[in-house]
Protein backbone atom coordinates (compact mmCIF):
# COMPACT_ATOMS: atom_id res chain seq x y z
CA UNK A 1 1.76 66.63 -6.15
CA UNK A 2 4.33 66.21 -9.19
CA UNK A 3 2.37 65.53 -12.50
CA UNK A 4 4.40 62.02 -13.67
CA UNK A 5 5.64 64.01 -16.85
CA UNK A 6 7.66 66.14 -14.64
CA UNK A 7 8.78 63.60 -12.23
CA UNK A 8 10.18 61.86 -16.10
CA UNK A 9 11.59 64.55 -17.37
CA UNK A 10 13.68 65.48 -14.03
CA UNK A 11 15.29 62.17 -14.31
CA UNK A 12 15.96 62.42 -17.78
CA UNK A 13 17.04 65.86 -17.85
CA UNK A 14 19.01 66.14 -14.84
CA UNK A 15 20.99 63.25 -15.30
CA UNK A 16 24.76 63.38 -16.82
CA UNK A 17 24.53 64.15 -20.45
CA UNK A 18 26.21 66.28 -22.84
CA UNK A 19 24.26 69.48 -21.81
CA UNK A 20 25.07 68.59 -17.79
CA UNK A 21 28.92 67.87 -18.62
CA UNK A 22 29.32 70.87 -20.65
CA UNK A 23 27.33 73.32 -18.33
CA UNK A 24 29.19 71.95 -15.50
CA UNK A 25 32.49 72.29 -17.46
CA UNK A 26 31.54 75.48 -18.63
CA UNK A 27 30.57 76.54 -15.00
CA UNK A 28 33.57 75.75 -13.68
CA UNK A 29 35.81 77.15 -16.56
CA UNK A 30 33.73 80.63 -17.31
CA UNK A 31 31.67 81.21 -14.04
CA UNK A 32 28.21 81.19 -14.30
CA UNK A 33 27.55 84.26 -15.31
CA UNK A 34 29.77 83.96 -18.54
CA UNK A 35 27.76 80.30 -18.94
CA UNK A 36 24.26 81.79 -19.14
CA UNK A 37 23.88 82.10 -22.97
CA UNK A 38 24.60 78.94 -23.00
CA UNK A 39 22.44 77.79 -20.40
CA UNK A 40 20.13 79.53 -21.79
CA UNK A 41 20.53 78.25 -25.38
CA UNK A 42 20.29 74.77 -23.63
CA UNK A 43 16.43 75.68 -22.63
CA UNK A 44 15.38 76.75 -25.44
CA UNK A 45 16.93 74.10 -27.64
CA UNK A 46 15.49 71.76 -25.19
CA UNK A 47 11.86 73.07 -24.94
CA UNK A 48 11.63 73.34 -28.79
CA UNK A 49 12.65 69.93 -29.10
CA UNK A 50 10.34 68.92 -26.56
CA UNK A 51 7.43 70.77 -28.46
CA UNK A 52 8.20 69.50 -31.94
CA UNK A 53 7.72 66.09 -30.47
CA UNK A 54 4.16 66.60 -29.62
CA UNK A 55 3.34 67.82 -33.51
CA UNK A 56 4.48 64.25 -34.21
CA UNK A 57 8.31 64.52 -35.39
CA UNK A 58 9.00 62.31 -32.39
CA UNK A 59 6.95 59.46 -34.10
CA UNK A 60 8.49 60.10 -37.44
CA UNK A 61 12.18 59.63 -36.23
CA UNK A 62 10.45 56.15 -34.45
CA UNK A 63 8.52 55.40 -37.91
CA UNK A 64 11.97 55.68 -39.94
CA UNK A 65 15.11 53.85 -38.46
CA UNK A 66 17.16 55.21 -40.94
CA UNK A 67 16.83 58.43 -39.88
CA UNK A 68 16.74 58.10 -36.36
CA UNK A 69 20.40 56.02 -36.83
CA UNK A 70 21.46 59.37 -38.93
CA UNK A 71 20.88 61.51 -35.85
CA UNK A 72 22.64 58.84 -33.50
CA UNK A 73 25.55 59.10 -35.89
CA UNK A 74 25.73 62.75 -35.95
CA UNK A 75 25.10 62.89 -32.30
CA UNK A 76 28.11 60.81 -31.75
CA UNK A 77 30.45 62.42 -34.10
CA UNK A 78 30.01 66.08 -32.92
CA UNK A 79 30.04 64.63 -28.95
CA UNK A 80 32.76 63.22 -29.58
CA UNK A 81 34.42 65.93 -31.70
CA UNK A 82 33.66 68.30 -28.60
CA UNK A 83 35.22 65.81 -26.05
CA UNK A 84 38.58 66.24 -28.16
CA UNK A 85 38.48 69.86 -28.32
CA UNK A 86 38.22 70.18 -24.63
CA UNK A 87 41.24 68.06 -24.07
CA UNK A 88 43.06 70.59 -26.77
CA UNK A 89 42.07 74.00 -24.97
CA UNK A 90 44.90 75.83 -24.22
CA UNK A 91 46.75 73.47 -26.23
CA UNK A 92 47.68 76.69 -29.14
CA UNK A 93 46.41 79.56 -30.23
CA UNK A 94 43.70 78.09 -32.00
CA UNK A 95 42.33 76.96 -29.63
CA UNK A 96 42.66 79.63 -27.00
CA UNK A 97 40.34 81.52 -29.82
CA UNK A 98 37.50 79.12 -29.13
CA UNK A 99 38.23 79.26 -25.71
CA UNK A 100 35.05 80.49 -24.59
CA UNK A 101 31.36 79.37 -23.21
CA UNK A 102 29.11 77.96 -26.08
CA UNK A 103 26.53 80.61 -27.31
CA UNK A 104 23.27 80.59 -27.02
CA UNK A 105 22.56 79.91 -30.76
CA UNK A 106 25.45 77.09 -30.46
CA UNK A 107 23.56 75.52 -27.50
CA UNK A 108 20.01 75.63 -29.40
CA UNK A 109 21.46 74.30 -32.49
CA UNK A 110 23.30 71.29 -30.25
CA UNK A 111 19.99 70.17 -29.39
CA UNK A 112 18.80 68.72 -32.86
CA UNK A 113 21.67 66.29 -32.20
CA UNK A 114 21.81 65.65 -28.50
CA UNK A 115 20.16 62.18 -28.80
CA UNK A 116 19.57 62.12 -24.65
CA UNK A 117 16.92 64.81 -25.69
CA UNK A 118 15.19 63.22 -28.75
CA UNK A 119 14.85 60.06 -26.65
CA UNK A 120 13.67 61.85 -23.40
CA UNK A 121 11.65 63.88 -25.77
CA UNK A 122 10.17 60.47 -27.84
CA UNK A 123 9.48 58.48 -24.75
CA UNK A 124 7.70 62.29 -22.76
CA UNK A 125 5.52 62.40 -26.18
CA UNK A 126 4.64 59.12 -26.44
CA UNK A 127 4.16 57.93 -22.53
CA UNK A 128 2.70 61.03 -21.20
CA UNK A 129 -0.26 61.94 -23.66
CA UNK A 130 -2.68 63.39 -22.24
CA UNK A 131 -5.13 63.58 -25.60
CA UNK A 132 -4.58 67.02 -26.28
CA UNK A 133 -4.34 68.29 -30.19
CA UNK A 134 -1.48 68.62 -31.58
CA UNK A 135 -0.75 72.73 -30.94
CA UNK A 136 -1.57 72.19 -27.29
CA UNK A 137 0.36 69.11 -26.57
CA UNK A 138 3.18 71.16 -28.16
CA UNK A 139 2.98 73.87 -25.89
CA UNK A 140 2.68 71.36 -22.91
CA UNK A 141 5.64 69.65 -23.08
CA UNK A 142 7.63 72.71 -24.49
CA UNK A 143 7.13 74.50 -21.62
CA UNK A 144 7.25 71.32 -19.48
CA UNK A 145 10.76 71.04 -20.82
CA UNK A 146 12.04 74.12 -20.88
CA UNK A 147 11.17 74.93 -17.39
CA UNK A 148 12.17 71.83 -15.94
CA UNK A 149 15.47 71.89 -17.89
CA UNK A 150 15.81 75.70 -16.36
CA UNK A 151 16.59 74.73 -13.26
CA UNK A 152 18.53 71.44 -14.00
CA UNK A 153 21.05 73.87 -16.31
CA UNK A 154 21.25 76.35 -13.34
CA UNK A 155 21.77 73.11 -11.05
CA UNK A 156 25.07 71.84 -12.64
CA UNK A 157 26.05 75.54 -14.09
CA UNK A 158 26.44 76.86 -10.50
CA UNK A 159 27.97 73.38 -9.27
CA UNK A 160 30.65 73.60 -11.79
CA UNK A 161 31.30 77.20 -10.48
CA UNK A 162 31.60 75.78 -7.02
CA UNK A 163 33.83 72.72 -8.14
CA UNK A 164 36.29 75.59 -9.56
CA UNK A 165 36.86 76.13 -5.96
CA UNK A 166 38.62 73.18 -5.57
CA UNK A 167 40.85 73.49 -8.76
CA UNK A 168 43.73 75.44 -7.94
CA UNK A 169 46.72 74.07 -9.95
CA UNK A 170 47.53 73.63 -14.03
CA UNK A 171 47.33 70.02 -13.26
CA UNK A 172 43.83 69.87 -11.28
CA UNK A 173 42.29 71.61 -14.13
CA UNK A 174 43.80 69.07 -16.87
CA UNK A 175 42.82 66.28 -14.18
CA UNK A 176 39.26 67.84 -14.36
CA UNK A 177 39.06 68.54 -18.25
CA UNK A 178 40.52 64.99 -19.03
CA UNK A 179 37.56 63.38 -16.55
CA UNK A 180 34.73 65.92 -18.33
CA UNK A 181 36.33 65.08 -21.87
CA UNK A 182 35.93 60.85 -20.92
CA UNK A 183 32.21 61.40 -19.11
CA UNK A 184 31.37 63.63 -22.72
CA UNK A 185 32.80 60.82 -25.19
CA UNK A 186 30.81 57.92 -23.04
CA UNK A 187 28.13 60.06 -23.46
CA UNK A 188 28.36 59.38 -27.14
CA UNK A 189 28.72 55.75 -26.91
CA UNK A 190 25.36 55.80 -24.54
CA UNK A 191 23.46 57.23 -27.88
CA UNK A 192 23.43 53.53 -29.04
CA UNK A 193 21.97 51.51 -25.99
């Protein structure tokens, strides 16, 4: 039987966010195998997020509106900074430079702004207490997150390699990078419902 936290956190991790779009976008651009720092970077980010929920920084962004808006904001901003520069790649040579999969470093750092997580994170911490202390509830949903999110980032990593399949012209892959780069900037405007 699936403990309730993990039947949560499958629905709020799996579902399109900025770490599904871009794994699935980088999947499909890179291959997987070129996407795994990133995937990887994604787990990580997302366990330790997770875990610093349970020592309580989950209910100080809930206690203080202020800063929970400030993270919203930034959220938004660098989504919707990264939407743009997917639409540019290949665009000049700048941007041929950053043509690459996000690093794993990259990816962990993205999560202390990915709002999907701090609210999947808030609600997991807050719903789903079991009574443990502090430390342990930590480790619980840390590692409840991270290997949950493992297979969700492996999911859409190896479905954008398979959806690469399917894009064999200049145009298909604008088509496709244009409809990641829209799904990536609504994900920004989501932040605020």
């Amino acid at each position: 039987m699936i403990s309730p936290l993990i039947t949560f956190l499958i629905a709020g991790l799996a579902t399109p966010g900025p770490n599904v779009i871009m794994l699935t976008t980088s999947g499909a651009r890179f291959g997987a195998r070129a996407t795994w720092p990133h995937l990887i970077g994604v787990v990580l980010g997302v366990g330790v997020i997770g875990a610093v929920s349970g020592l309580g920084v989950g209910a100080l962004l809930q206690a203080n509106p202020k800063l929970s808006f400030t993270l919203q904001i930034i959220s938004a901003v660098w989504i919707l900074w990264m939407a743009f520069a997917l639409l540019q790649q290949g665009k000049s040579r700048q941007s041929r430079i950053a043509d690459r999969p996000m690093r794993m470093f990259e990816a962990v750092l993205f999560q202390w702004v990915n709002a999907k997580v701090w609210a999947v994170a808030l609600v997991a911490s807050s719903a789903y207490n079991i009574g443990l202390p502090p430390i342990e509830d930590a480790m619980r949903l840390g590692l409840a997150f991270s290997g949950v999110n493992l297979f969700v980032c492996i999911f859409w990593t190896y479905s954008g390699q398979l959806l690469a399949r399917l894009l064999n012209s200049a145009r298909a892959w604008w088509i496709f990078r244009l409809v990641m780069a829209i799904f990536l900037a609504l994900s920004a405007l989501l932040i605020f419902i």
